[in-house]
PDB file of N, CA and C in Angstrom:
ATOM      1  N   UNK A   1       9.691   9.448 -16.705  1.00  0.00           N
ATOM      2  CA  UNK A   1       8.839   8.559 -17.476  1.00  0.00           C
ATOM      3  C   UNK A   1       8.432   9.233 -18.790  1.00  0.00           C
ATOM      4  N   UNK A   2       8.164  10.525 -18.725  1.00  0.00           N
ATOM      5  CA  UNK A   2       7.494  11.206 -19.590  1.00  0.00           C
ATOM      6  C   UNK A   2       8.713  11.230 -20.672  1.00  0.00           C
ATOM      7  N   UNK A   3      10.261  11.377 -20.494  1.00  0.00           N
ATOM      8  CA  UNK A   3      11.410  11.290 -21.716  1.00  0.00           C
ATOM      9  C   UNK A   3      11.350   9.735 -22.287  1.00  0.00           C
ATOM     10  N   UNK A   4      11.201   8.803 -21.404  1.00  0.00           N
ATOM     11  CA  UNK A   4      11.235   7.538 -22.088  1.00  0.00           C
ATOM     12  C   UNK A   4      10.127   7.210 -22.641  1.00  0.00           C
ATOM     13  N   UNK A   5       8.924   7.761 -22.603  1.00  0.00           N
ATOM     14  CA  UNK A   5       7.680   7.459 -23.434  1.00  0.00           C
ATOM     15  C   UNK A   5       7.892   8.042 -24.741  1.00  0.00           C
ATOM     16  N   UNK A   6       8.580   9.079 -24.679  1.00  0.00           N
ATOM     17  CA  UNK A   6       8.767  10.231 -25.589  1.00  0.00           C
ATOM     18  C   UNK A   6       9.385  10.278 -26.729  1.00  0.00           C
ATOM     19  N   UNK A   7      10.601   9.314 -26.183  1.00  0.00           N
ATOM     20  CA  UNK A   7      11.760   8.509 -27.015  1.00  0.00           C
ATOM     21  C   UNK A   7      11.825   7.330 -27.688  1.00  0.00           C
ATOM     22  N   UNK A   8      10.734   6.956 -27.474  1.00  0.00           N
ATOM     23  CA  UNK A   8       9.950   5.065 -27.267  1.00  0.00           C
ATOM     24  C   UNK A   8       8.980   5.358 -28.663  1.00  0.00           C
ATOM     25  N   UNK A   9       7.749   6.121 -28.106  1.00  0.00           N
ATOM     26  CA  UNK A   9       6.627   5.823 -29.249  1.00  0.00           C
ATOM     27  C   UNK A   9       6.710   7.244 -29.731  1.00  0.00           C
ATOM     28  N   UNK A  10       6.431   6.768 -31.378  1.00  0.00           N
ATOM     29  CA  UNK A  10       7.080   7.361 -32.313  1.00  0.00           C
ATOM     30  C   UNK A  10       5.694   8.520 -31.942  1.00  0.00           C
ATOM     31  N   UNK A  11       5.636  10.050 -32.819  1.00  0.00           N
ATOM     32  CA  UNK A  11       5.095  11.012 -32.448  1.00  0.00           C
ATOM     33  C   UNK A  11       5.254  12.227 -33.953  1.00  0.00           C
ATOM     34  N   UNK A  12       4.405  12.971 -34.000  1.00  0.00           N
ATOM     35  CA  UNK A  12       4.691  14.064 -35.094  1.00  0.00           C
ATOM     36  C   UNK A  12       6.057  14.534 -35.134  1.00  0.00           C
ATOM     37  N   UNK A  13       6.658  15.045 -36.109  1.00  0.00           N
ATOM     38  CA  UNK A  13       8.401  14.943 -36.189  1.00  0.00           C
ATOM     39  C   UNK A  13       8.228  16.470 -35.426  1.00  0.00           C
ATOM     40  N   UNK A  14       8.937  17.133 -34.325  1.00  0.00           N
ATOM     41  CA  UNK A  14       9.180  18.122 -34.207  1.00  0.00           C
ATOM     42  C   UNK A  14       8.016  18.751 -33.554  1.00  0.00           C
ATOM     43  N   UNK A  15       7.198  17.692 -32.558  1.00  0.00           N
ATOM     44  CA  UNK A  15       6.213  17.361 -31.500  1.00  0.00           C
ATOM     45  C   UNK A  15       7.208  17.149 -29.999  1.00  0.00           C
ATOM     46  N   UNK A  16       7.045  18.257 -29.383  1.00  0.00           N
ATOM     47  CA  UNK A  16       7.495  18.146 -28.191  1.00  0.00           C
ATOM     48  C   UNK A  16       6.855  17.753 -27.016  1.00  0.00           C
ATOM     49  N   UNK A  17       5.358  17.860 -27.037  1.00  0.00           N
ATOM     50  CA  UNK A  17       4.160  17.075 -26.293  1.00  0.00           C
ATOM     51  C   UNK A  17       3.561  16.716 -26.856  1.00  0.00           C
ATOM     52  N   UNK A  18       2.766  15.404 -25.849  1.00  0.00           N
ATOM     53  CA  UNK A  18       2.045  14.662 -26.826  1.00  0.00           C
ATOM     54  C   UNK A  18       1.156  14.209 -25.868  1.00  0.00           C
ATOM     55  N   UNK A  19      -0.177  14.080 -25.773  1.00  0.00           N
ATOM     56  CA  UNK A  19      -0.935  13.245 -25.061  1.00  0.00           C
ATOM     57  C   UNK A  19      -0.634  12.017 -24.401  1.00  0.00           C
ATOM     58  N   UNK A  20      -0.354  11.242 -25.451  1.00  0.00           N
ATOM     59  CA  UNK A  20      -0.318   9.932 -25.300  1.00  0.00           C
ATOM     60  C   UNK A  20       0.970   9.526 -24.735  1.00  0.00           C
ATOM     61  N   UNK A  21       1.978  10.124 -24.666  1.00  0.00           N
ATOM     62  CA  UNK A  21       3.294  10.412 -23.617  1.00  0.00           C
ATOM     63  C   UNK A  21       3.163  10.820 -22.449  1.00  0.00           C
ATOM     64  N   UNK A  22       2.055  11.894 -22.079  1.00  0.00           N
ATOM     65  CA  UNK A  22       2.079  12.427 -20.733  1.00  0.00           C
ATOM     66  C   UNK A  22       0.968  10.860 -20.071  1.00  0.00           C
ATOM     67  N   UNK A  23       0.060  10.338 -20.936  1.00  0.00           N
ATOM     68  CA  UNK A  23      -0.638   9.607 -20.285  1.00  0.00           C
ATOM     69  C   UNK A  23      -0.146   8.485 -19.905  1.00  0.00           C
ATOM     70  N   UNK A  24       0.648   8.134 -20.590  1.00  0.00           N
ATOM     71  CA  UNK A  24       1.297   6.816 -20.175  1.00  0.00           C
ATOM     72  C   UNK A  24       2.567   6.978 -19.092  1.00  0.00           C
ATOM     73  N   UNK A  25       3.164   8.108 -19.061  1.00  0.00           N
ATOM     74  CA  UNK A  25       3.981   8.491 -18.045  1.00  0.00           C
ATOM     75  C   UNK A  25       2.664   8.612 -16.764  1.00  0.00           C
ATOM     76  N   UNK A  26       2.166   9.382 -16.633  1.00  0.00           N
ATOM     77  CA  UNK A  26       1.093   8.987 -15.120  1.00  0.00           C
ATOM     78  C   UNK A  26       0.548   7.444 -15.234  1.00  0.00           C
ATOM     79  N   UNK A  27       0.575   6.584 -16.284  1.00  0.00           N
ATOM     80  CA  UNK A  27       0.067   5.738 -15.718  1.00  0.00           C
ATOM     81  C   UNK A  27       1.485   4.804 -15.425  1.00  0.00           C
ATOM     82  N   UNK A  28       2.345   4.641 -15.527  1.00  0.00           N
ATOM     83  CA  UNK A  28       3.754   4.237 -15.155  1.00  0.00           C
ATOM     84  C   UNK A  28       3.845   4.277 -13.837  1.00  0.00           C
ATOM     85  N   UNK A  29       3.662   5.913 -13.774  1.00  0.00           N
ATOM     86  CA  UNK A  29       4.000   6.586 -12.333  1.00  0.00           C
ATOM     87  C   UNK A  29       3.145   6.219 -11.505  1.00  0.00           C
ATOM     88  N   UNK A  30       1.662   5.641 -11.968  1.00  0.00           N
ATOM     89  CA  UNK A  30       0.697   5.097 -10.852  1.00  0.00           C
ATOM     90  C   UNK A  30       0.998   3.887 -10.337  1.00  0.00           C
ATOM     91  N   UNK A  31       1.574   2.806 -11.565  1.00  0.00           N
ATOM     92  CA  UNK A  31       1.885   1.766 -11.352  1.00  0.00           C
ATOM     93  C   UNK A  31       3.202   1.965 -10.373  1.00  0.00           C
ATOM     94  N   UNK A  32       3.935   2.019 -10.792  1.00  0.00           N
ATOM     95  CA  UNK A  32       5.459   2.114  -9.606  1.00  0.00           C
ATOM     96  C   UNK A  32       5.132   2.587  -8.354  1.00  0.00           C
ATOM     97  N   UNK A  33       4.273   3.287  -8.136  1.00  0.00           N
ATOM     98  CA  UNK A  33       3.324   4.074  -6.693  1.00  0.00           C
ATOM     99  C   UNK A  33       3.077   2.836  -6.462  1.00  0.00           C
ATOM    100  N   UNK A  34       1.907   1.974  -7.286  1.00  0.00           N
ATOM    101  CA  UNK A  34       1.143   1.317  -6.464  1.00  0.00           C
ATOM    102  C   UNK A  34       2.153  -0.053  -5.854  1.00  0.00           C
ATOM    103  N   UNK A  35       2.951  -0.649  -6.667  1.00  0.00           N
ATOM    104  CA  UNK A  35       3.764  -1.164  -5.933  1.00  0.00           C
ATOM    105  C   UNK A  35       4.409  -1.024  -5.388  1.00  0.00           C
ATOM    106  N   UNK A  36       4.965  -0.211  -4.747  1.00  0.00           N
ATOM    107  CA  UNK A  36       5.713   0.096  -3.784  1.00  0.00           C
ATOM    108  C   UNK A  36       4.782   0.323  -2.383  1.00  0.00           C
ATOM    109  N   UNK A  37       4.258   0.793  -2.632  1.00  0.00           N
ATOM    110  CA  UNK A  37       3.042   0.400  -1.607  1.00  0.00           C
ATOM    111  C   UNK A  37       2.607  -0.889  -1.095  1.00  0.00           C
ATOM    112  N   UNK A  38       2.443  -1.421  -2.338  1.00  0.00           N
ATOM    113  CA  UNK A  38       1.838  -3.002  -2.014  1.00  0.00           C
ATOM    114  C   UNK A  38       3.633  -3.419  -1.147  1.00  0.00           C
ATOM    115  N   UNK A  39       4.779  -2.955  -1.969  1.00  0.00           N
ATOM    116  CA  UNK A  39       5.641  -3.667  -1.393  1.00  0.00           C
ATOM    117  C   UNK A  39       5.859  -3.715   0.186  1.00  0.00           C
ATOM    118  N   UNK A  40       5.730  -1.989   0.703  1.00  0.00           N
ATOM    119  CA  UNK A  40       5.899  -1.563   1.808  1.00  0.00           C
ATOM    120  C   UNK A  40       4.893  -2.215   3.038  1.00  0.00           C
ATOM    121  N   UNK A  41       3.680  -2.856   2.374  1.00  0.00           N
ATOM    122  CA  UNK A  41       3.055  -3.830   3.161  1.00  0.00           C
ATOM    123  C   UNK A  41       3.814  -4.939   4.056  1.00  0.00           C
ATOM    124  N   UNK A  42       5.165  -5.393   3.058  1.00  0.00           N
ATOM    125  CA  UNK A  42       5.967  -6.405   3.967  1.00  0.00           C
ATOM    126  C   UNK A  42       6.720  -5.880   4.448  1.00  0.00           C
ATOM    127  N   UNK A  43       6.800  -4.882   4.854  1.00  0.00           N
ATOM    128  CA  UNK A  43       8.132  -4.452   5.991  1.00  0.00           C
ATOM    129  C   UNK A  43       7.459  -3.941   7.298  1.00  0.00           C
ATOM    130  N   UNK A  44       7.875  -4.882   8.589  1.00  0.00           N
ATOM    131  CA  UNK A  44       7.264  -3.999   9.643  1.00  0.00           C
ATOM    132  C   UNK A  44       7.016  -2.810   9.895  1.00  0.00           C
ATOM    133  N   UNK A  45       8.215  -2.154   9.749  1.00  0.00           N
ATOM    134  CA  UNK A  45       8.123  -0.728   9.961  1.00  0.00           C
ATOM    135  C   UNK A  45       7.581  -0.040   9.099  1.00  0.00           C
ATOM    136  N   UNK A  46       7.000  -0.226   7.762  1.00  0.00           N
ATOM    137  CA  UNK A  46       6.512   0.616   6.767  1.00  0.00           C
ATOM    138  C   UNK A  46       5.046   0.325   7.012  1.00  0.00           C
ATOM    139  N   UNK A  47       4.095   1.227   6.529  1.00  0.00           N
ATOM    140  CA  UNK A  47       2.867   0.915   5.724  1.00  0.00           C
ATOM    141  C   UNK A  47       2.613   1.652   4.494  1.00  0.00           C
ATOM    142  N   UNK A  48       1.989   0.652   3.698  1.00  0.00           N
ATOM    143  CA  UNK A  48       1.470   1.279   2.440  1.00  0.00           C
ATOM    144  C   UNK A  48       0.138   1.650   2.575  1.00  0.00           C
ATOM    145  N   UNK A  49      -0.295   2.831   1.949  1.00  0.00           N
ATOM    146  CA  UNK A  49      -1.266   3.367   1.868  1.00  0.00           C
ATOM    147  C   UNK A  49      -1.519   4.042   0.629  1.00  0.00           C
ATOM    148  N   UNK A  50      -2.922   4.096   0.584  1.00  0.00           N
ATOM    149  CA  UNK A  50      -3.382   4.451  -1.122  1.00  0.00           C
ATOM    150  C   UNK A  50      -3.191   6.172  -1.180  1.00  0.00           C
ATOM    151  N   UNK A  51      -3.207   7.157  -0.374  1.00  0.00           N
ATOM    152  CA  UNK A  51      -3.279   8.423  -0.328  1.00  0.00           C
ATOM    153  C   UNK A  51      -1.728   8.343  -0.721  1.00  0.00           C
ATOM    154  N   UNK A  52      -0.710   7.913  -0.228  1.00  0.00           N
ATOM    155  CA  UNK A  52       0.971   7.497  -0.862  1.00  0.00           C
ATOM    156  C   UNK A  52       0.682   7.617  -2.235  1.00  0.00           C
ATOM    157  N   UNK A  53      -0.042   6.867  -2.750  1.00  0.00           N
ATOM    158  CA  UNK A  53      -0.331   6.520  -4.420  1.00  0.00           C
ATOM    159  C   UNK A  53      -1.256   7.763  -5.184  1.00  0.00           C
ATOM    160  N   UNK A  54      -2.391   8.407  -4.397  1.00  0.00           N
ATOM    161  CA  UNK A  54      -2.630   9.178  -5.113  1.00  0.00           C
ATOM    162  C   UNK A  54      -1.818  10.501  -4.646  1.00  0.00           C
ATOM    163  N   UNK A  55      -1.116  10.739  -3.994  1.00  0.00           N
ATOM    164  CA  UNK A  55      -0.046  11.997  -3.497  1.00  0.00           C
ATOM    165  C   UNK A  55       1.190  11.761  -5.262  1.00  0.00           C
ATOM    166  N   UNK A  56       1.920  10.492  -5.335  1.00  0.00           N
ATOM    167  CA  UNK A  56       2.420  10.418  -6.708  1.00  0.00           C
ATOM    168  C   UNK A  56       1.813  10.238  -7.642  1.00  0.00           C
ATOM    169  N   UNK A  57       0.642  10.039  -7.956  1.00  0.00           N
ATOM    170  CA  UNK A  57      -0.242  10.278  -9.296  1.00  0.00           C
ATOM    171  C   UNK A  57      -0.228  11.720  -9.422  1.00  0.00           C
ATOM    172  N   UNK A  58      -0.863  12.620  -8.038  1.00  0.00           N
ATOM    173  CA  UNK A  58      -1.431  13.833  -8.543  1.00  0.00           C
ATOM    174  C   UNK A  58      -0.005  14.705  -8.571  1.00  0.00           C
ATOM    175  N   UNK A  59       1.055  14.761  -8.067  1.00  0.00           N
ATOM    176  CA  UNK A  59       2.527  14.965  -8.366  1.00  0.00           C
ATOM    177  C   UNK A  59       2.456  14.661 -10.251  1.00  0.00           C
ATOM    178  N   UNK A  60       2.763  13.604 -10.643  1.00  0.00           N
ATOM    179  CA  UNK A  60       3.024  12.787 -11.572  1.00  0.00           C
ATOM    180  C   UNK A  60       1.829  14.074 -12.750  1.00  0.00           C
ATOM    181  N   UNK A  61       0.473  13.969 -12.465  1.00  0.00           N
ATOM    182  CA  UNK A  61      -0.306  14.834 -13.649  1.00  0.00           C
ATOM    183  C   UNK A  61       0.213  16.358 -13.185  1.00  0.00           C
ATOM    184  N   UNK A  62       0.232  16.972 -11.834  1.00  0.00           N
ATOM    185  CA  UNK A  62       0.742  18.249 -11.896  1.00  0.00           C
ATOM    186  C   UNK A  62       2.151  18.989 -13.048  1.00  0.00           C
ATOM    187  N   UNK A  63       2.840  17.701 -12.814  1.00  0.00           N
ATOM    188  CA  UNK A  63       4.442  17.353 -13.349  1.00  0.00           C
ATOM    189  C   UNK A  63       4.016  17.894 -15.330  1.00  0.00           C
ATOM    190  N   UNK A  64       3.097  17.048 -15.747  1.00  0.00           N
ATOM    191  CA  UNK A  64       2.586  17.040 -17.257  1.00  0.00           C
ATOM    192  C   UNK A  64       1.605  18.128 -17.589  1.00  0.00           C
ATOM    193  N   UNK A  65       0.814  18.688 -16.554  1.00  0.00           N
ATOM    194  CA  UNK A  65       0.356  20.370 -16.781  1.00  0.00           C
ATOM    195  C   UNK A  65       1.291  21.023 -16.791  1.00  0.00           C
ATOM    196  N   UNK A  66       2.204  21.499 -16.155  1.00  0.00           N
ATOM    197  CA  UNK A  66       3.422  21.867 -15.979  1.00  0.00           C
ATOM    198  C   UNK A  66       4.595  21.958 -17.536  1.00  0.00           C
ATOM    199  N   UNK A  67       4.600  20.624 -18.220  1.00  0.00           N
ATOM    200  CA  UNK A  67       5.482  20.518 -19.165  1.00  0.00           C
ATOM    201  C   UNK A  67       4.515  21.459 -20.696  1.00  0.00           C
ATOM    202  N   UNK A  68       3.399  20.645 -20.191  1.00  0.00           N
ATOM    203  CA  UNK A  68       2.692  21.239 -21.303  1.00  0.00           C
ATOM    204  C   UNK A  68       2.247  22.840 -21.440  1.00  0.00           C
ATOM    205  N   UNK A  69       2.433  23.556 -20.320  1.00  0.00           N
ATOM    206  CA  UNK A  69       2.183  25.044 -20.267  1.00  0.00           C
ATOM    207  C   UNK A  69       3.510  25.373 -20.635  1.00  0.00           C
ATOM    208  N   UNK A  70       4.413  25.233 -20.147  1.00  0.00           N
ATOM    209  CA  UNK A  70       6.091  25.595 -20.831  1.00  0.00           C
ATOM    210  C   UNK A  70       6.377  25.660 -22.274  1.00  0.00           C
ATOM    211  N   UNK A  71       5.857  23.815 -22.569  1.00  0.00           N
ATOM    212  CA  UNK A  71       5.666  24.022 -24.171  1.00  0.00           C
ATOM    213  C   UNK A  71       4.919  25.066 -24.846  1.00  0.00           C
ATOM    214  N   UNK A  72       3.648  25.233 -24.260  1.00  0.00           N
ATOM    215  CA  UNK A  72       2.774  26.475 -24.943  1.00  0.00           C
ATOM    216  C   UNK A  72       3.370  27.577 -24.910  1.00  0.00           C
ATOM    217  N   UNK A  73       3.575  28.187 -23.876  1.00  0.00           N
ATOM    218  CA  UNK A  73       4.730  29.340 -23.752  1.00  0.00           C
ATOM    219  C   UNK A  73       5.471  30.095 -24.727  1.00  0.00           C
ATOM    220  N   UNK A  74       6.374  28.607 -24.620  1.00  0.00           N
ATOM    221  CA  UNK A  74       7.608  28.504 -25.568  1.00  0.00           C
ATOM    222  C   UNK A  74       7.194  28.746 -26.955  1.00  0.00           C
ATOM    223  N   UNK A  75       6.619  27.904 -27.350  1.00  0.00           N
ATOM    224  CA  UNK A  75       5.949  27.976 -28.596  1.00  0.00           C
ATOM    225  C   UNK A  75       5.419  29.844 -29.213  1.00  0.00           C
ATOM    226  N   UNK A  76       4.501  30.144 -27.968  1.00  0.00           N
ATOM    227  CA  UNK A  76       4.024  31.339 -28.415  1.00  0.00           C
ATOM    228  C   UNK A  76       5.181  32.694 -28.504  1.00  0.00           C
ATOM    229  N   UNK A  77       6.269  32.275 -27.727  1.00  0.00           N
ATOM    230  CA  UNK A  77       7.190  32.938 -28.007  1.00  0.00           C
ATOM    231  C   UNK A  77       7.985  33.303 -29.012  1.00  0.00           C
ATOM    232  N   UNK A  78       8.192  31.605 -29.587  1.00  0.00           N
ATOM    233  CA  UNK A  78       8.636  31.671 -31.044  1.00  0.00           C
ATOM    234  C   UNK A  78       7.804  32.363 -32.208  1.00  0.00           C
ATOM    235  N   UNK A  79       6.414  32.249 -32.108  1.00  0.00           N
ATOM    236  CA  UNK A  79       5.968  32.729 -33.078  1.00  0.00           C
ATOM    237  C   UNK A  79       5.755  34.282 -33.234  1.00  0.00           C
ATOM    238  N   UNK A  80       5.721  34.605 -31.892  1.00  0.00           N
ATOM    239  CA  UNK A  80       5.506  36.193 -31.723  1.00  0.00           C
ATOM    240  C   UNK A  80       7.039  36.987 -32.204  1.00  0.00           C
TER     241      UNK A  80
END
């Protein structure tokens, strides 16, 4: 989610993170959670449950701390 936000809305030229990319990728990722959940309601054998949804949200923000410490990293590498 976070490459197609990335690729989508435009951003500082030569901006490899961006707020407003990681946020809308978790909220994507909440949405697609939450339906699938809601979906898994109609199948006997499944249940949906909200801990399902926040288990891929908090995945989903771990995922964007993650990108954004790499970027920092990286960055401080180059400059050093």
């Amino acid at each position: 989610m976070f490459r197609a936000w990335r690729a989508t809305l435009p951003g500082v030229s030569g901006t490899v993170w961006n707020f407003r990319w990681a946020f809308n990728a978790v909220m994507m990722t909440t949405l697609v959670a939450s339906l699938d959940e809601w979906h898994q309601t109609f199948i006997p054998s499944r249940t949906g449950t909200v801990s399902d949804v926040l288990l891929d949200m908090t995945g989903a923000m771990a995922v964007q701390i993650l990108i954004f410490l790499l970027v920092r990293v990286r960055r401080a590498q180059e400059l050093a």
